[in-house]
Protein backbone atom coordinates (compact mmCIF):
# COMPACT_ATOMS: atom_id res chain seq x y z
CA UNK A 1 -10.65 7.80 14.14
CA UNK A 2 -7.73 7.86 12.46
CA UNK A 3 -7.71 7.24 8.69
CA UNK A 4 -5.41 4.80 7.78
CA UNK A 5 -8.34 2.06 8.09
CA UNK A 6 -9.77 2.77 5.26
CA UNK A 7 -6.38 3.46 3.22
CA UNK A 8 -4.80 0.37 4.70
CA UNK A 9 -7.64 -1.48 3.26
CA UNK A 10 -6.99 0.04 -0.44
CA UNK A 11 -2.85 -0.88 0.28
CA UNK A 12 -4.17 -4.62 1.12
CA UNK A 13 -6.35 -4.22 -2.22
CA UNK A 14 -3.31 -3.74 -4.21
CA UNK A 15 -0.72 -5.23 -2.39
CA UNK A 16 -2.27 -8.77 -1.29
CA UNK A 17 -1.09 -9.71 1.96
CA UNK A 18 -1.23 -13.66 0.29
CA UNK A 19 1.55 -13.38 -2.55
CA UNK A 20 3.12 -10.46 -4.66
CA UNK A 21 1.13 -8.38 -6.58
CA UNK A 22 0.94 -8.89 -10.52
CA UNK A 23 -0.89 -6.02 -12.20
CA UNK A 24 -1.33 -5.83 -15.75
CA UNK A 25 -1.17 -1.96 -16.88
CA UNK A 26 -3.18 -0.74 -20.17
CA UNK A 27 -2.92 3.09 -19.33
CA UNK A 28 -0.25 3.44 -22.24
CA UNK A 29 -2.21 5.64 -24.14
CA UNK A 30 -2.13 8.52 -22.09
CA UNK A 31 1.59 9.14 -23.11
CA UNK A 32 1.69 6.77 -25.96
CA UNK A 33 -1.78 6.82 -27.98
CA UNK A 34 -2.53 3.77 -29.89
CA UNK A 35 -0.20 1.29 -28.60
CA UNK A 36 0.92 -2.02 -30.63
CA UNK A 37 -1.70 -4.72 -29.42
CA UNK A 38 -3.27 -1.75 -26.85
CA UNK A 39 -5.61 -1.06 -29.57
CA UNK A 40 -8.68 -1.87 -27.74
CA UNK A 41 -7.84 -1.84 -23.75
CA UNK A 42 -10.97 -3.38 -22.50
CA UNK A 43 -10.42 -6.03 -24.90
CA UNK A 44 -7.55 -6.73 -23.28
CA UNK A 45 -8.52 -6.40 -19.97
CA UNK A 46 -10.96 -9.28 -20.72
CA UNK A 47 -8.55 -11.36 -21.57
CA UNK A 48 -6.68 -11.11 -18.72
CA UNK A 49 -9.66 -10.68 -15.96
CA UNK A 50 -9.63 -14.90 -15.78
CA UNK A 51 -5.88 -15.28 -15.70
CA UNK A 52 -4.46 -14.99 -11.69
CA UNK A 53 -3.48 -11.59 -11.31
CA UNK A 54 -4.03 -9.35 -8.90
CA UNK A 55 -5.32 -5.50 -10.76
CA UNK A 56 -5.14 -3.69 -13.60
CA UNK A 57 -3.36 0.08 -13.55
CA UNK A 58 -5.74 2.41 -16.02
CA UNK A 59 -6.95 5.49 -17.22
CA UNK A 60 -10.09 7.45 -16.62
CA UNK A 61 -11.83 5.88 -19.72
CA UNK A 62 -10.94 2.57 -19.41
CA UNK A 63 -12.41 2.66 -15.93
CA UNK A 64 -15.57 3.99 -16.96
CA UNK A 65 -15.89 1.52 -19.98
CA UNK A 66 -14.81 -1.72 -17.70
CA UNK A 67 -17.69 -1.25 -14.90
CA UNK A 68 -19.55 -3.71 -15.76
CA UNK A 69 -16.09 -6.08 -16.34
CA UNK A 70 -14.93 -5.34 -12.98
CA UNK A 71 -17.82 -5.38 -11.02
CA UNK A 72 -18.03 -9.23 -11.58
CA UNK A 73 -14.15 -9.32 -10.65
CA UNK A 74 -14.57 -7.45 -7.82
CA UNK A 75 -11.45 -9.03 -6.23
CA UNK A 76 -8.94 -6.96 -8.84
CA UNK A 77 -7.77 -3.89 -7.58
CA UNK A 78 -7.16 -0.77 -9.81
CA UNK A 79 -4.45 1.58 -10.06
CA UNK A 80 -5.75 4.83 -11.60
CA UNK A 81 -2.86 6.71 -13.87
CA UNK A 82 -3.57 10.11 -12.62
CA UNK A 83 -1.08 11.98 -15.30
CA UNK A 84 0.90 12.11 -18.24
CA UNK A 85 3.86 13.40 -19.42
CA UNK A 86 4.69 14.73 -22.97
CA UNK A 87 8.86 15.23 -24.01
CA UNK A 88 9.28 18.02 -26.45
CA UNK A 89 12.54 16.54 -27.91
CA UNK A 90 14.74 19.18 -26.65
CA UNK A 91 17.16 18.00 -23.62
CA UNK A 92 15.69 18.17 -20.52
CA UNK A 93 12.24 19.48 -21.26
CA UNK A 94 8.96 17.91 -21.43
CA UNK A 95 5.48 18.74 -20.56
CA UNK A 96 3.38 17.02 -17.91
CA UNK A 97 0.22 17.73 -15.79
CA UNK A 98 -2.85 15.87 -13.84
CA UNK A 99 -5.27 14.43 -16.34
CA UNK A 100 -7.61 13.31 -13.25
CA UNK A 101 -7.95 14.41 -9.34
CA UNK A 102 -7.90 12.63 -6.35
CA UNK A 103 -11.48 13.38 -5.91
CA UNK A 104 -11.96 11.52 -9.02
CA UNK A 105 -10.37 8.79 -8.30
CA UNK A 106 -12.30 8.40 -5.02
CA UNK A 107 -15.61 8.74 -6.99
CA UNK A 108 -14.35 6.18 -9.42
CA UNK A 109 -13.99 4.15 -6.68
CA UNK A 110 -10.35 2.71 -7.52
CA UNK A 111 -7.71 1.27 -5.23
CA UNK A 112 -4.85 4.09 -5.43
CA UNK A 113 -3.80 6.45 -7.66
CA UNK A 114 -0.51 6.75 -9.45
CA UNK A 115 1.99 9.45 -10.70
CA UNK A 116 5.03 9.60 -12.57
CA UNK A 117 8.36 11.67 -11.53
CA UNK A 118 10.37 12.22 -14.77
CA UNK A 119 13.81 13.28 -13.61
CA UNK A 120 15.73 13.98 -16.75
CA UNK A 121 13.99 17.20 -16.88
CA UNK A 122 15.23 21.01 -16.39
CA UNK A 123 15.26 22.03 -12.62
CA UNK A 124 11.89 24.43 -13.21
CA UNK A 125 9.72 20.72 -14.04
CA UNK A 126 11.54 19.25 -11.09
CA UNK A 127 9.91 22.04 -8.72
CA UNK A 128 6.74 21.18 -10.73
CA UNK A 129 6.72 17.44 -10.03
CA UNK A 130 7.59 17.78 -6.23
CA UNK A 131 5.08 20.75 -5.99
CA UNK A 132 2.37 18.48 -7.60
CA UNK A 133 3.16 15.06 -5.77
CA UNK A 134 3.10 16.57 -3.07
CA UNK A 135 -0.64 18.38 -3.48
CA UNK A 136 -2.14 14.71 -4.82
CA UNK A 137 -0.10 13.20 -1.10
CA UNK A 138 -2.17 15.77 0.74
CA UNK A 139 -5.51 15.66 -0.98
CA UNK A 140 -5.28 11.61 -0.97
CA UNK A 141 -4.95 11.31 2.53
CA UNK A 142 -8.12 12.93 2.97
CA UNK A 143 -9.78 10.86 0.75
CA UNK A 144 -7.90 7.86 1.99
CA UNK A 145 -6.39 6.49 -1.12
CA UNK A 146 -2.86 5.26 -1.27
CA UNK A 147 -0.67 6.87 -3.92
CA UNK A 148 1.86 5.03 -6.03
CA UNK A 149 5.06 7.10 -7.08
CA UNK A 150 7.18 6.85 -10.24
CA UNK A 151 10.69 7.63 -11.04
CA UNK A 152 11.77 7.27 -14.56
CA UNK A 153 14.17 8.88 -16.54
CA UNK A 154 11.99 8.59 -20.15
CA UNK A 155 13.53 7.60 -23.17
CA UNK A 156 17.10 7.53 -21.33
CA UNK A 157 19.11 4.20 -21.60
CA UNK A 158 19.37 2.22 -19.44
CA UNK A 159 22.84 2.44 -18.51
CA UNK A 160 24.37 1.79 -14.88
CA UNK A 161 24.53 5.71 -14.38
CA UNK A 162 20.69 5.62 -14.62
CA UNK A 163 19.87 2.77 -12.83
CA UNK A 164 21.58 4.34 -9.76
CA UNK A 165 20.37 7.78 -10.37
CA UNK A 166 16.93 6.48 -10.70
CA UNK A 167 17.44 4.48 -7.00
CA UNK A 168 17.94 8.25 -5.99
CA UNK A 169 15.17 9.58 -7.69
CA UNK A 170 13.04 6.92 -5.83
CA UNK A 171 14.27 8.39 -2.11
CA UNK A 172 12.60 11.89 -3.44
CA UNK A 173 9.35 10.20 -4.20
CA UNK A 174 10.06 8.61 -0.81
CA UNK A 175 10.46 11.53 0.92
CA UNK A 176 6.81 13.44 -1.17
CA UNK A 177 4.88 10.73 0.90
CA UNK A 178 4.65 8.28 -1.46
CA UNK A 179 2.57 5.00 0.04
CA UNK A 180 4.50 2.59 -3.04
CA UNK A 181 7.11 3.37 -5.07
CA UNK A 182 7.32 1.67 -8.48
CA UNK A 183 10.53 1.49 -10.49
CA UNK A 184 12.33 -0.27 -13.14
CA UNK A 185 14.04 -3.46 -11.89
CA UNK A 186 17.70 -2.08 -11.66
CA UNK A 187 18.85 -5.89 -10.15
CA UNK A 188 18.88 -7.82 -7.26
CA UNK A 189 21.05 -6.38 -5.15
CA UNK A 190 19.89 -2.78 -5.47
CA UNK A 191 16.37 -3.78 -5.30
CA UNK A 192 16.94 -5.53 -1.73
CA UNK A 193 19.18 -2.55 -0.74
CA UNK A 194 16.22 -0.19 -1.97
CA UNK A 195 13.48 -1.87 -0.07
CA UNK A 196 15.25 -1.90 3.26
CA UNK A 197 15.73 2.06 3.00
CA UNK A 198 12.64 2.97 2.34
CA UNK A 199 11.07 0.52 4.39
CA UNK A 200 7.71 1.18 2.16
CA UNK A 201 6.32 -1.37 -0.68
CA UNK A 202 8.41 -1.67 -3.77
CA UNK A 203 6.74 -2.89 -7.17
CA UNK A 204 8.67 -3.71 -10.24
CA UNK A 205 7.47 -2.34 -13.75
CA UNK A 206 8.26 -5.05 -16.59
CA UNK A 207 9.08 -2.08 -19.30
CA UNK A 208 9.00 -2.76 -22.93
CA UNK A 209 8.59 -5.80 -24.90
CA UNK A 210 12.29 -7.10 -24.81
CA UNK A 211 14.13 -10.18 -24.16
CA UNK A 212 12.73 -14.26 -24.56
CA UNK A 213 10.10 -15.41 -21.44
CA UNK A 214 13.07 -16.53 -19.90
CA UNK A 215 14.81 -13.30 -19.09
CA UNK A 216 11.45 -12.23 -18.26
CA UNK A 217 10.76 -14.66 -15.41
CA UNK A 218 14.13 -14.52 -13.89
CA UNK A 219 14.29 -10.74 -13.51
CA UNK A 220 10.57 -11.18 -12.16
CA UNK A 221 11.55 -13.72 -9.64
CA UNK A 222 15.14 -12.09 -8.71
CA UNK A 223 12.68 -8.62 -8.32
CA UNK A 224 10.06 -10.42 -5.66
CA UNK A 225 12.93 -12.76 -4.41
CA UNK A 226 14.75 -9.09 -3.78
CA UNK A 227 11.89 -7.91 -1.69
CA UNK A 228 10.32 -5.95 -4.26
CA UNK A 229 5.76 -6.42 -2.82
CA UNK A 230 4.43 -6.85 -6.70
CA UNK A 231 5.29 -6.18 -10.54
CA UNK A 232 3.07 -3.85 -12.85
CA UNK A 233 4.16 -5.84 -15.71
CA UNK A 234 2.14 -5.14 -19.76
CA UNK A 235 3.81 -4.91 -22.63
CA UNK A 236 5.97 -7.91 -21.96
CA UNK A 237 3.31 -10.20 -21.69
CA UNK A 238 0.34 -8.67 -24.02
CA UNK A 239 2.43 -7.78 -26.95
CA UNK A 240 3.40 -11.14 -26.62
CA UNK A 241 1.09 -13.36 -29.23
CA UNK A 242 -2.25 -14.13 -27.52
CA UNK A 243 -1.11 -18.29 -26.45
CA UNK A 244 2.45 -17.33 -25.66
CA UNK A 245 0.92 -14.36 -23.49
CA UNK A 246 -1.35 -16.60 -21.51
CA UNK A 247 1.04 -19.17 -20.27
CA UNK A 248 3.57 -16.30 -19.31
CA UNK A 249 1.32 -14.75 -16.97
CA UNK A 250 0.52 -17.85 -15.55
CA UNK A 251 4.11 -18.76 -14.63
CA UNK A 252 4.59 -15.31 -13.63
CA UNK A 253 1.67 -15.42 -10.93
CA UNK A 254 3.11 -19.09 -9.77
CA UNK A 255 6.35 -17.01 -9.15
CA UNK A 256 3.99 -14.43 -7.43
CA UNK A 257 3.20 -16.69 -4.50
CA UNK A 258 6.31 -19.35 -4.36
CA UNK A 259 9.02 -16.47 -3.52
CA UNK A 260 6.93 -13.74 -2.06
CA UNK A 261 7.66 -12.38 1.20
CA UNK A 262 5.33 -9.48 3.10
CA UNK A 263 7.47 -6.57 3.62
CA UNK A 264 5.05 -4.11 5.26
């Protein structure tokens, strides 16, 4: 018995086969520590639980604090941050490792697991990344948990040069044995070209706090419109004050299910 059951079951979890995906992600303080209206992640989560979203991507501790949430929300999925990564200041260095194992994850009884793939690093952390992708891709196909793959290029602007080099980035995650690749929108066009290379799901993270609701729901609908299976979309909505926050999300899920196509 082969088995993708059981990890096709997770990907439908995650990725609803009825609309686009909209997860809300409080894992920030892995990297970030107390983040601006992050304080208190479960608080958060609460607020969101009744909204019409699909998951929430988080940390270790939030999962083992929001049992008792979740369990009466059964029907959210959760994305499990698996690591972190630290930059030193210097050009091209950084430090990053696994803060939690596939075999946790499985215990913890999430949805998928998720990793980051900093590129703007020295060749040595490159190796590193690739080496350790490529263990969790292994070790989660035994435990039959999709994997979620993330190319960024941290604290770099976001200038056309990046935008394309972080399409490229996204082939090497790709090509690790990624199940979903997540990147920053970098525009219509490249987001449809991207999804009909890799031919795997493509979510959309929001990023930081920028912009009026506007911009916000017209990159989100361009992203889905695009092809792109969900967004993974936080600070933009709950850093957002609390009324402003709530009727975002709701026109971001209507935009979830009008222009959502299944892709895989």
């Amino acid at each position: 018995m082969t088995n993708r059951y059981s990890t096709n079951y997770r990907m439908n979890r995650v990725l609803r086969p009825d609309r686009a995906a909209l997860i809300v992600p409080i894992d920030h303080g892995l990297v970030w520590g107390r983040v601006k209206s992050l304080e208190a992640p479960v608080e958060v989560m609460k607020r969101f639980i009744p909204e019409d979203i699909t998951g929430f991507m988080v940390s270790t501790g939030i999962v083992k604090q929001s049992e008792v949430e979740l369990a009466k929300a059964s029907h959210l999925a959760r994305v499990l941050a698996i690591d972190a990564f630290w930059p030193t200041g210097a050009p091209d260095t950084g430090t990053g490792t696994l803060v939690a194992s596939v075999e946790d994850a499985a215990r913890l009884g999430v949805d998928c697991v998720k990793l980051l793939l900093p590129w703007n690093v020295n060749d040595a952390e490159k190796v590193l990344y690739c080496k350790r992708i490529g263990t969790v891709v292994s070790e989660a196909s035994k435990w039959h948990i999709p994997v979620m793959v993330e190319p960024v290029f941290l604290a770099a602007p976001r200038t056309p040069e990046i935008i394309e080099a972080e399409l490229e980035v996204a082939r090497v995650g790709y090509d690790l044995g990624a199940d979903i690749i997540k990147i920053t929108f970098p525009g219509p066009d490249a987001t449809a070209k991207l999804c009909a290379e890799l031919n795997i799901p493509i979510v959309v993270a929001g990023g930081p706090l920028s912009g009026d609701k506007d911009s916000t729901l017209k990159d989100i609908r361009e992203a889905i419109e695009a092809g792109a299976q969900g967004v993974v979309v936080g600070r933009k909505i709950w850093q957002r004050p609390e009324q402003e926050a709530s009727s975002l999300i709701k026109e971001v899920a209507a935009i979830t299910r009008k222009s959502f196509s299944r892709r895989w």
